[in-house]
N, C-alpha and C. Protein backbone atom coordinates (compact mmCIF):
# COMPACT_ATOMS: atom_id res chain seq x y z
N UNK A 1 0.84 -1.18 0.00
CA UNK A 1 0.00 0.00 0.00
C UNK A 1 0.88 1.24 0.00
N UNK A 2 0.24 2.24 -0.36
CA UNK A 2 1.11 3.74 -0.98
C UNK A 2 0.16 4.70 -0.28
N UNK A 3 0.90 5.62 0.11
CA UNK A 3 -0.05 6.58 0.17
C UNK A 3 0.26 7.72 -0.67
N UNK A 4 -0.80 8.62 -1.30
CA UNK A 4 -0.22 10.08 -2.00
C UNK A 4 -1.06 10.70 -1.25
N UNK A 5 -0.73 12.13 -2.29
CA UNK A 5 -1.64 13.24 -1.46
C UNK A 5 -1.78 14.15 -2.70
N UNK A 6 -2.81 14.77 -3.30
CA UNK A 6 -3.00 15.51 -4.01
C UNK A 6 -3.70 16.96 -3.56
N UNK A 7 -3.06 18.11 -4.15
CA UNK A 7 -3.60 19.41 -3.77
C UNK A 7 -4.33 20.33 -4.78
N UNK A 8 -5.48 19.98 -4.27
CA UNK A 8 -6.68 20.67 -5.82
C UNK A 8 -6.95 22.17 -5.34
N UNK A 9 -7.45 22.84 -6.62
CA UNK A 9 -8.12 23.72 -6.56
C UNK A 9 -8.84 24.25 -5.46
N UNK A 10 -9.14 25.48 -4.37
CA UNK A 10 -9.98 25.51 -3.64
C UNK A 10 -11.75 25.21 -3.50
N UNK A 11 -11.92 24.03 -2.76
CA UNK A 11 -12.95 23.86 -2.88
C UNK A 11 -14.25 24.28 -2.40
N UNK A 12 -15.72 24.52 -2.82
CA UNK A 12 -16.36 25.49 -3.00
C UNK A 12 -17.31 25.15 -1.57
N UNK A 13 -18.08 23.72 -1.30
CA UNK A 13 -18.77 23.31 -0.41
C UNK A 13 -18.50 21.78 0.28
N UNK A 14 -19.03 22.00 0.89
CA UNK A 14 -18.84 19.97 1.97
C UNK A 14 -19.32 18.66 0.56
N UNK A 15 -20.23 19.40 -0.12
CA UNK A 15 -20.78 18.07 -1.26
C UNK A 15 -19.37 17.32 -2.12
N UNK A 16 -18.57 18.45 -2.72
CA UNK A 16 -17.48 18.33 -3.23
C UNK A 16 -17.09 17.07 -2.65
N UNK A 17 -16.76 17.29 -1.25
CA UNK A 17 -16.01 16.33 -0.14
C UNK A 17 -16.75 15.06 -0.56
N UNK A 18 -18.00 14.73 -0.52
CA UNK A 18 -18.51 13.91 -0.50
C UNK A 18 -17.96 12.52 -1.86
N UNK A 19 -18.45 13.62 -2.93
CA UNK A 19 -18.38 13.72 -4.24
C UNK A 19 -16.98 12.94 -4.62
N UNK A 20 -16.21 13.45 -4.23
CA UNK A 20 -14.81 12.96 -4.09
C UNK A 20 -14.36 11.96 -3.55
N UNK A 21 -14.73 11.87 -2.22
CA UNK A 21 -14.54 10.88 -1.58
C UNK A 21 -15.19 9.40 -1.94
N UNK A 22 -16.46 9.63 -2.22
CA UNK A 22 -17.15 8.61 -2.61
C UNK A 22 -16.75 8.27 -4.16
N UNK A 23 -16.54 8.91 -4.95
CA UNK A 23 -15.91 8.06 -6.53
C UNK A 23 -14.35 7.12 -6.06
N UNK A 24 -13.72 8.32 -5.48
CA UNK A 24 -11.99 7.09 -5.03
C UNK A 24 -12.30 6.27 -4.21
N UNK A 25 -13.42 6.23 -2.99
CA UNK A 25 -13.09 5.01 -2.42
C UNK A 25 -14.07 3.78 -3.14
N UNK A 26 -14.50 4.42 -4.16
CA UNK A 26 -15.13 3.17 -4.86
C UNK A 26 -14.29 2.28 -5.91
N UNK A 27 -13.32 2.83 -6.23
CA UNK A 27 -12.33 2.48 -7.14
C UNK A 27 -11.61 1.04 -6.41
N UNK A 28 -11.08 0.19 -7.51
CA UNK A 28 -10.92 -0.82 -7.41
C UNK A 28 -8.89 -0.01 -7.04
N UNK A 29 -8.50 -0.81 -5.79
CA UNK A 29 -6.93 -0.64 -5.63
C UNK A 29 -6.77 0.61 -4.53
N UNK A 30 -7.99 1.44 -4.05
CA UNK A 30 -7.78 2.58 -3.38
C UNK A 30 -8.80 1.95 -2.14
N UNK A 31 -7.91 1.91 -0.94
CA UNK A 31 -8.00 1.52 0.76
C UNK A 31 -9.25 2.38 1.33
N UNK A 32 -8.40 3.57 1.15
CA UNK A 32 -8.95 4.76 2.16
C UNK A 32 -9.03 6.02 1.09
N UNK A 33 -9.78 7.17 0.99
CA UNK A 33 -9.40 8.27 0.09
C UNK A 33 -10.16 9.29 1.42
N UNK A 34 -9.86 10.33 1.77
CA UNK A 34 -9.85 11.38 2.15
C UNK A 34 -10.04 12.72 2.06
N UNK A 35 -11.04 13.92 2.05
CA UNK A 35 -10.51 14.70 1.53
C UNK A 35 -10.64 15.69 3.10
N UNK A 36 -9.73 16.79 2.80
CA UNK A 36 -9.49 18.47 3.77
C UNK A 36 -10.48 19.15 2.98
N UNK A 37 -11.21 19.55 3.81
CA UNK A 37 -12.44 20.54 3.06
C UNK A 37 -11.19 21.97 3.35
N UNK A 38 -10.52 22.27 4.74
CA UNK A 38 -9.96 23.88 4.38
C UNK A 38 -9.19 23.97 3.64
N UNK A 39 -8.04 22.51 3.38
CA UNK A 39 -6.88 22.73 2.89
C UNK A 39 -7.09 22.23 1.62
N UNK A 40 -7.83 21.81 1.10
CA UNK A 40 -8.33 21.39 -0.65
C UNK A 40 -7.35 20.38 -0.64
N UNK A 41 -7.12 19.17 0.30
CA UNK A 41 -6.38 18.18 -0.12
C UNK A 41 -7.08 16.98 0.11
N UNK A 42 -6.29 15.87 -0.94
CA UNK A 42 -7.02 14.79 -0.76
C UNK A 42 -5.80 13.77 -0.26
N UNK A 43 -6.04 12.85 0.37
CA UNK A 43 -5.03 11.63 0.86
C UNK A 43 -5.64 10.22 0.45
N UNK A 44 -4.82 9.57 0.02
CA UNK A 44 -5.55 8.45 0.04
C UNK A 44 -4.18 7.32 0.12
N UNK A 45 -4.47 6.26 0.26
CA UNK A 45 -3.62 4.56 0.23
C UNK A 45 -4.53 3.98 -0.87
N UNK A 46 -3.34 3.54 -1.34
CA UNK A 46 -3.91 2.84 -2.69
C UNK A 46 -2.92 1.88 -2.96
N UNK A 47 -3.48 0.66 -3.29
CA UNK A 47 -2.28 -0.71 -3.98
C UNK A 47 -2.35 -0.10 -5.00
N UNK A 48 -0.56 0.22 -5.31
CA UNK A 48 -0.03 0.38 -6.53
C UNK A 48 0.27 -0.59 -7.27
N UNK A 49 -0.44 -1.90 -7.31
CA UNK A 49 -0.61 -3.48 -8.05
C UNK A 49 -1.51 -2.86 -9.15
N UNK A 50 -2.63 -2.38 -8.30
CA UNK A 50 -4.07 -2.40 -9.03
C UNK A 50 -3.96 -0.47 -9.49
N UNK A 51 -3.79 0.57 -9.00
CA UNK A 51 -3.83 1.79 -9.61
C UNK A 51 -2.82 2.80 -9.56
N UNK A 52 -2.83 3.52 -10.16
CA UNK A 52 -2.06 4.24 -10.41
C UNK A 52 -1.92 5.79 -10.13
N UNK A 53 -1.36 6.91 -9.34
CA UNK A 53 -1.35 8.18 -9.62
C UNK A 53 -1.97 8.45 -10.50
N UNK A 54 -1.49 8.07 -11.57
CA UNK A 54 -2.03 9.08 -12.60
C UNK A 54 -3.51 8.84 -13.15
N UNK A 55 -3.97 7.31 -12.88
CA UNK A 55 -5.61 7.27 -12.92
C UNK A 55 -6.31 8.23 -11.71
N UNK A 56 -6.12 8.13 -10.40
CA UNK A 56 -6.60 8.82 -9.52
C UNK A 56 -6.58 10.21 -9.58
N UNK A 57 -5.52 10.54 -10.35
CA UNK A 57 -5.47 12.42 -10.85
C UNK A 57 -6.90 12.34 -12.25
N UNK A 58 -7.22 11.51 -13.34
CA UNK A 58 -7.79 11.38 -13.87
C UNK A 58 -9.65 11.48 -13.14
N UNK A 59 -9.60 10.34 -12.14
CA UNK A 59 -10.98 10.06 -11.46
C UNK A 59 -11.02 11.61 -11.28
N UNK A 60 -10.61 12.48 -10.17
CA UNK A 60 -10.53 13.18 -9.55
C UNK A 60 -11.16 14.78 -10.22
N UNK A 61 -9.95 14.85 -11.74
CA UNK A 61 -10.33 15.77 -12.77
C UNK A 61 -11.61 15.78 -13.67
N UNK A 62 -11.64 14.34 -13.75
CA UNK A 62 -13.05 14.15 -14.67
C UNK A 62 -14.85 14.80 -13.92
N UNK A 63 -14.40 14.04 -12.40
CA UNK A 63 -15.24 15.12 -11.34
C UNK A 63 -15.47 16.94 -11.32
N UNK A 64 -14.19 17.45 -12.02
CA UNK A 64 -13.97 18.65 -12.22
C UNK A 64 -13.71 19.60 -11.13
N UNK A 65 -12.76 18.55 -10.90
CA UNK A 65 -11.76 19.13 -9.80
C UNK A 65 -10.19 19.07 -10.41
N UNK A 66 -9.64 20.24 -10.85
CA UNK A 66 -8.33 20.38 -11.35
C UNK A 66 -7.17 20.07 -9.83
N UNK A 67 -6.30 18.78 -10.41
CA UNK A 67 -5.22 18.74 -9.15
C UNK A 67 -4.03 19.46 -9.55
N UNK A 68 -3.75 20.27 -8.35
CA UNK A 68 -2.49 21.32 -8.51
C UNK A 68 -1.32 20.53 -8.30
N UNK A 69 -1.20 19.78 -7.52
CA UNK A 69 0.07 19.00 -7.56
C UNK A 69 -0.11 17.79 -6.27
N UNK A 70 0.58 16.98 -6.95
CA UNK A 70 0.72 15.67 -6.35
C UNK A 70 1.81 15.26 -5.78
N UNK A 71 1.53 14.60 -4.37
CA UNK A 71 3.26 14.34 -3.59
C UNK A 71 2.73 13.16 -2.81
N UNK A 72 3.60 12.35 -3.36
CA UNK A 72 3.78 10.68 -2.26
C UNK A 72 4.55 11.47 -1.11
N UNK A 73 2.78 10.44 -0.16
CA UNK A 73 2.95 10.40 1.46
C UNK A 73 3.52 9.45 2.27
């Protein structure tokens, strides 16, 4: 298991949170997903067997949430 951390755009309300949270932890390979409603970040553990950074920056954007930058936790 891996953990990252991605830092999006400021986010607007608590639904977002929801929104977010609930598409990554539905994903096949992601443990836990997380998000900071003040600090617009998301955390998550994910088997890097089954996914990848760069799909989870994908899930995340397609939601229409732009990620500002990404850093393994």
């Amino acid at each position: 298991m891996r953990k990252i951390e991605f830092q999006l755009e400021p986010l607007s309300c608590p639904s977002c949170i929801k929104r977010i949270e609930g598409t990554l932890n539905k994903q096949k390979g992601v443990k836990d997903a997380r998000v900071l409603f003040n600090s617009s970040k998301v955390k998550a553990m994910y088997d890097e067997s089954v996914a990848t950074p760069e799909e989870l920056v994908a899930i995340i954007e397609k939601l229409g949430y732009p990620v500002k930058k990404t850093k393994a936790a």
